[in-house]
Protein backbone atom coordinates (compact mmCIF):
# COMPACT_ATOMS: atom_id res chain seq x y z
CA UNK A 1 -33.30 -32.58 -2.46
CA UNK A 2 -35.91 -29.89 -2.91
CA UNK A 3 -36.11 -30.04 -6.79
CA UNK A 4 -35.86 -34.21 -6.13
CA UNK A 5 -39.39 -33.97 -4.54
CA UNK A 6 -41.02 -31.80 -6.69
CA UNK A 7 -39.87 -34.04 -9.68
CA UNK A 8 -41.49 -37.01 -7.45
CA UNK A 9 -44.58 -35.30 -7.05
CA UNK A 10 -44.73 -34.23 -10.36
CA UNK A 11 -44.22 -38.11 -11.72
CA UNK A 12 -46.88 -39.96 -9.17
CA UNK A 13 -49.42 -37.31 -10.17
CA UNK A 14 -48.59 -38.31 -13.69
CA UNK A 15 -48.15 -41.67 -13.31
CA UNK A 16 -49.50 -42.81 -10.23
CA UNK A 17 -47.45 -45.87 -8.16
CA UNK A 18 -45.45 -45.79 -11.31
CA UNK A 19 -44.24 -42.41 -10.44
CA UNK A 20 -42.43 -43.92 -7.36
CA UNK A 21 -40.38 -46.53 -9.33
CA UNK A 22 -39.82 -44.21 -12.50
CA UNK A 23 -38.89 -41.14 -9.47
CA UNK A 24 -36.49 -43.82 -7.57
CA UNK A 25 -34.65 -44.98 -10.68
CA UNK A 26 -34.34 -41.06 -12.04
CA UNK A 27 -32.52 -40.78 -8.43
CA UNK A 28 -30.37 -43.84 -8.34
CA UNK A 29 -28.93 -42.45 -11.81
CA UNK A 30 -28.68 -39.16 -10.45
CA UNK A 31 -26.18 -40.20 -7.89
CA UNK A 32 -24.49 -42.35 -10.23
CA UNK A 33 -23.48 -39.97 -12.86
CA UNK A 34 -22.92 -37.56 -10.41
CA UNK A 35 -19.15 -38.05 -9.02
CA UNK A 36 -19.80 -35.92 -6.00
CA UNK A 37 -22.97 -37.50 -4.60
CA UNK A 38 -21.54 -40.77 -5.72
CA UNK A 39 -18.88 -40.14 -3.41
CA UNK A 40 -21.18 -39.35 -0.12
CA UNK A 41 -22.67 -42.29 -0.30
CA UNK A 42 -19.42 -44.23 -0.98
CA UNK A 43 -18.64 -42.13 2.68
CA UNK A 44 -22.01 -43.61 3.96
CA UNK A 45 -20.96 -46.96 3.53
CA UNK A 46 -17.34 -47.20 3.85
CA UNK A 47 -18.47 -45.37 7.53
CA UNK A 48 -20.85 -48.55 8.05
CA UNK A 49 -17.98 -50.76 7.40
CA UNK A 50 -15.54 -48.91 9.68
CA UNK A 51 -17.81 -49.29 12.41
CA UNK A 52 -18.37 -53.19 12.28
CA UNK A 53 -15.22 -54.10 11.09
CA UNK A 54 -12.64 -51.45 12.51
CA UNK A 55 -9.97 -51.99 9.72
CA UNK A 56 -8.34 -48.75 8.91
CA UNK A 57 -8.61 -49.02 4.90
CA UNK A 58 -12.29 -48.79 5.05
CA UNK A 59 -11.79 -45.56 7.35
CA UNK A 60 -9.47 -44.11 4.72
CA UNK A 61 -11.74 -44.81 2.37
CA UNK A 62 -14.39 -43.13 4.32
CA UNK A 63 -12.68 -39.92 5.15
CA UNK A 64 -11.55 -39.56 1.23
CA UNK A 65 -14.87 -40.08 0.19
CA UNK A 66 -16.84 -37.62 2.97
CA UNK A 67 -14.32 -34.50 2.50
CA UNK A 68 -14.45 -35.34 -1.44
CA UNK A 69 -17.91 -34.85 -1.79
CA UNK A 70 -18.25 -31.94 1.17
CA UNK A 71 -15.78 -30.06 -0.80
CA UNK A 72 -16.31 -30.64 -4.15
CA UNK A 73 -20.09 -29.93 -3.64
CA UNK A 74 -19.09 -26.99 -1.74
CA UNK A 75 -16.94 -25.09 -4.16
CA UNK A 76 -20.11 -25.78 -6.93
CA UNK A 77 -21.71 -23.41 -5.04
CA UNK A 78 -19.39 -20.15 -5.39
CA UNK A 79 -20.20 -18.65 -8.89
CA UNK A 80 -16.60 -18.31 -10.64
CA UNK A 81 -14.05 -20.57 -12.63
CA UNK A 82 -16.71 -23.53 -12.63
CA UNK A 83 -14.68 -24.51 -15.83
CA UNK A 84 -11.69 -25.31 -14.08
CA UNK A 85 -13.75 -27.55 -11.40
CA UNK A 86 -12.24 -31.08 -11.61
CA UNK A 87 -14.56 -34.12 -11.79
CA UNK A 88 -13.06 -36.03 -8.99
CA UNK A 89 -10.44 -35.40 -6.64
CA UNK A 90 -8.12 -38.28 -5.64
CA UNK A 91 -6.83 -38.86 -2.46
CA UNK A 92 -3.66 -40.73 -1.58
CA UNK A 93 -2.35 -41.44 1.72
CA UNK A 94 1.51 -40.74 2.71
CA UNK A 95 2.63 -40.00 6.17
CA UNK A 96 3.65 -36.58 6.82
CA UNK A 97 2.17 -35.71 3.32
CA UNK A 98 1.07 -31.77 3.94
CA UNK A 99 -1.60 -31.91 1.35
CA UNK A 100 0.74 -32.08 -1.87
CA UNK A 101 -1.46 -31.80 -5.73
CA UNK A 102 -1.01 -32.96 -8.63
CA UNK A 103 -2.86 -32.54 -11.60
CA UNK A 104 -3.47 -35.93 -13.31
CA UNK A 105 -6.14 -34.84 -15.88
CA UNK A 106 -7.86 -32.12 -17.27
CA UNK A 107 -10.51 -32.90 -14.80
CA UNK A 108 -8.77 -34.66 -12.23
CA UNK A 109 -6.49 -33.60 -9.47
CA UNK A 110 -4.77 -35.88 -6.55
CA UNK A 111 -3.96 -34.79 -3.16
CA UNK A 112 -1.74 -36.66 -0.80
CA UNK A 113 -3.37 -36.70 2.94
CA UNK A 114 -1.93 -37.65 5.99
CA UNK A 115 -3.76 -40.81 7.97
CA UNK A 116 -2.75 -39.64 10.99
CA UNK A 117 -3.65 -36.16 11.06
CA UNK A 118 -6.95 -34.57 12.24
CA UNK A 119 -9.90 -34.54 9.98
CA UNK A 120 -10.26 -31.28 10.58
CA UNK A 121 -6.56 -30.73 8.89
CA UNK A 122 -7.11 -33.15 6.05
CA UNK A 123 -10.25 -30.83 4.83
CA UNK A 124 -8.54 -27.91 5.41
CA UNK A 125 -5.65 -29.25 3.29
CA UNK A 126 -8.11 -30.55 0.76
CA UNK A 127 -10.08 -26.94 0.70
CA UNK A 128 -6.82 -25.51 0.44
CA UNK A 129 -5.58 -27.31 -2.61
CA UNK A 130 -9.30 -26.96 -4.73
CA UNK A 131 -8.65 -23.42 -4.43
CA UNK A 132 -5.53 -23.61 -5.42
CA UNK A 133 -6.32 -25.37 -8.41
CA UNK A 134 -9.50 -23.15 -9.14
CA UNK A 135 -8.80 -19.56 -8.91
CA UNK A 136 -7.11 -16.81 -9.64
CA UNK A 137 -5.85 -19.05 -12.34
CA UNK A 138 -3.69 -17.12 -14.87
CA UNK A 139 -2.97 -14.28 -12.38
CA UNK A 140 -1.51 -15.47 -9.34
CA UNK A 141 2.14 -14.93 -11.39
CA UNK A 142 1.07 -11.13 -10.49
CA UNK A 143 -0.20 -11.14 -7.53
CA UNK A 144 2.19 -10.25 -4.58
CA UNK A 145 1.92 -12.94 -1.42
CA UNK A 146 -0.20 -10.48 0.77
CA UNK A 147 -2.94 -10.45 -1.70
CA UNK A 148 -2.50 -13.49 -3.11
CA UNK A 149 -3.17 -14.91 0.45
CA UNK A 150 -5.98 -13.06 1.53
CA UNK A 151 -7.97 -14.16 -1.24
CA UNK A 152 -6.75 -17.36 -1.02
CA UNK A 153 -7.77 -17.46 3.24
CA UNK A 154 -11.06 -15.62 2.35
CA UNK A 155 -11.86 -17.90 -0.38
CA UNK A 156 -11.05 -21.09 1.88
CA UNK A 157 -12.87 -19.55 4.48
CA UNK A 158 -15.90 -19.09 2.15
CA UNK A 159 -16.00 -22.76 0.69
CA UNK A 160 -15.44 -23.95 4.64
CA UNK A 161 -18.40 -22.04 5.41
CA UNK A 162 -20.28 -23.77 2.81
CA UNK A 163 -19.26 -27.44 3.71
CA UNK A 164 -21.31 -26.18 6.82
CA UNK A 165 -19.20 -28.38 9.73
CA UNK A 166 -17.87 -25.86 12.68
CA UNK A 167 -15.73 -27.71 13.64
CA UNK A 168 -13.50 -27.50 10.80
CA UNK A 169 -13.67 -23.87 10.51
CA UNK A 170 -12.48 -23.51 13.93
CA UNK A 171 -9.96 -25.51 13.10
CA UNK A 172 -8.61 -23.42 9.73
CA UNK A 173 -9.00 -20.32 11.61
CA UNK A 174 -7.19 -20.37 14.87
CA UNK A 175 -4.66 -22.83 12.75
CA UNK A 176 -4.14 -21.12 8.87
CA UNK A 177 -6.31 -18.00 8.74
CA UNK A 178 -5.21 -16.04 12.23
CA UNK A 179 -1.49 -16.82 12.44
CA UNK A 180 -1.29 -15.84 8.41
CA UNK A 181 -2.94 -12.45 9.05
CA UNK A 182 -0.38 -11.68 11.57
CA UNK A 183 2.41 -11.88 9.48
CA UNK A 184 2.37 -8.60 8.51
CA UNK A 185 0.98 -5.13 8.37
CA UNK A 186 1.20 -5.12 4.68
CA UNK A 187 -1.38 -8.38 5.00
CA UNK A 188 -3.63 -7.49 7.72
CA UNK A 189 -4.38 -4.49 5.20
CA UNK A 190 -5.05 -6.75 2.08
CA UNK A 191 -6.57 -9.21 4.23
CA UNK A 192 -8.90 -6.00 5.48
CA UNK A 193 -9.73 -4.74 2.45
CA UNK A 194 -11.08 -8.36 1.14
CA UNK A 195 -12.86 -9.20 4.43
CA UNK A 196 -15.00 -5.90 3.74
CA UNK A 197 -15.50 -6.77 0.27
CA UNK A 198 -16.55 -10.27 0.95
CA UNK A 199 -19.09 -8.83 3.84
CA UNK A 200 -21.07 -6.81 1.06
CA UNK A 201 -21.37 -10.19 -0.81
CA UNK A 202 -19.07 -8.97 -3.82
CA UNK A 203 -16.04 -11.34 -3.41
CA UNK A 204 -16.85 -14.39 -5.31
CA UNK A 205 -19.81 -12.80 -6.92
CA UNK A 206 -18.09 -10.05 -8.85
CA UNK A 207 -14.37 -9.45 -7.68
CA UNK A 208 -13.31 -12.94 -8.51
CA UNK A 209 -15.60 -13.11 -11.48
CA UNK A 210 -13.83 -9.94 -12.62
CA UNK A 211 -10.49 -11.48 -11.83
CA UNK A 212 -11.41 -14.33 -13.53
CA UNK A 213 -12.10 -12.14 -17.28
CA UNK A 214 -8.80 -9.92 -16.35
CA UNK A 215 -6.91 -13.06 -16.43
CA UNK A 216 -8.01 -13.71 -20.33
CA UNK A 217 -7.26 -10.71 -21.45
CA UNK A 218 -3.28 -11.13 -19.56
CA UNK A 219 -2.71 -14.83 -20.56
CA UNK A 220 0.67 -15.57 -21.79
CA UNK A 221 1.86 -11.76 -20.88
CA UNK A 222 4.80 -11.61 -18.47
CA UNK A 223 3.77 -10.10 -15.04
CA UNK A 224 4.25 -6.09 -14.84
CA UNK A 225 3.75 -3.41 -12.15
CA UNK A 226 1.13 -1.97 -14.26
CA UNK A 227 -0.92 -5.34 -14.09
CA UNK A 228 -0.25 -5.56 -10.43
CA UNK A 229 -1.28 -1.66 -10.17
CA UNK A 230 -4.25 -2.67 -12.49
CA UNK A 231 -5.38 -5.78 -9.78
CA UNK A 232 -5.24 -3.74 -6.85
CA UNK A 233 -6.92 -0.94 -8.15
CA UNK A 234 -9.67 -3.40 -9.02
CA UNK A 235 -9.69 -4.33 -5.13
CA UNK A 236 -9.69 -0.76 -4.21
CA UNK A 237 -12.23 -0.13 -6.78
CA UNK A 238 -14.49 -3.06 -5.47
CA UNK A 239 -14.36 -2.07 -1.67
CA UNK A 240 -16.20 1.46 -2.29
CA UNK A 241 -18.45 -0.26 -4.47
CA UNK A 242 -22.05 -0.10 -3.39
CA UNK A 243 -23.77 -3.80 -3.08
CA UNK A 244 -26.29 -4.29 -6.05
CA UNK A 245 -30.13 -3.60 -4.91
CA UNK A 246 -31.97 -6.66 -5.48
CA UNK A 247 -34.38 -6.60 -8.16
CA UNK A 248 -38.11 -5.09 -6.99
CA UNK A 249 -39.78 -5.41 -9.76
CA UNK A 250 -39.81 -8.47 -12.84
């Protein structure tokens, strides 16, 4: 929205009144060509309807257009394996569906939702399956189920975070994150050690990203002990690691 008005600004000081129309219709594309922000105000008015008209299709439609674009927009935001972000996620509605995903396209997924569960859950499930879908993509064959989900949790937890509603992340972690932890020693250790690394802001922003190159270099190799060995010593390496100073000088 910020770079929005300073192209605005820019345009009427070029172009006077013309700036407005020329700054409106630069927007109104914008959202167009953009699936995501297509998709909240899809939400916007599929909420409208909901509200006059009370018929439960346009509250479906709502609810897969509001978590679409929350989470989609969302997982932009964490720097790693933006080439495997789909263009649109697809919801379809089955009861007792538990958040099932299929791949369609190359830059599609669909995810069956349950009507009659929470919100809250249907994000979470939604969250859940993006992440799936988006990292640790080439490794997870390697990865044993403690690690595998801790960095799953932590990286749910992180794209929650950025969706920015409370609500919902209450919900995911007295529900999925706490009662998963529990399970064992063995993953209250893994989950530990990625917690820490997360809290020095080197989770998505180099473990991940260095996850993300390991996996090229493995592709099409049967998993090993030496790869898993290789993976965790990458954790282990990460956690000691000292955060990057910022930059103090140009």
């Amino acid at each position: 929205m910020i770079s929005f008005l300073a192209t605005l600004i820019e345009l009427i000081s070029k172009y006077g009144p013309w700036g407005i129309f020329i700054g409106t219709i630069y927007y109104l594309l914008k959202v167009i060509l953009d699936e995501d922000r297509s998709a909240a105000w899809r939400a916007r008015i599929y909420k409208a309807v909901y509200k006059i008209s009370g018929k439960s299709e346009a509250e479906k439609k709502y609810i897969e257009n509001d978590i679409n674009s929350r989470i989609n927009l969302a997982r932009r935001n964490i720097p790693f394996g933006k080439e495997y972000l789909p263009k649109a996620i697809k919801v379809e509605w089955f009861e007792s569906a538990e958040g099932e995903t299929a791949r369609i396209k190359e830059d599609e997924i669909v995810v069956r939702l349950d009507p009659a569960e929470s919100q809250e859950k249907n994000i979470v499930l939604l969250a859940n399956a993006l992440v799936k879908q988006t990292s640790l993509t080439g490794i997870r064959h390697i990865l044993n189920e403690p690690l595998e989900l801790s960095m799953d949790l932590n990286l749910i937890r992180n794209l929650l975070k950025e969706v920015g509603d409370r609500r919902v992340l209450d919900w995911f972690l007295r529900n999925e994150y706490q009662p998963n932890v529990d399970k064992s020693e063995e993953m209250k250790e893994w989950n530990g050690k990625i917690v820490e690394i997360d809290e020095r802001g080197l989770f998505t922003r180099l473990l991940l990203v260095e996850l993300d190159e390991y996996s090229k270099r493995v592709m099409g190799k049967p998993a090993s002990s030496e790869m898993f060995d290789e993976i965790a010593g990458l954790v282990d390496f990460t956690k000691y690691q000292q955060k990057p100073m910022p930059k103090m000088y140009p």
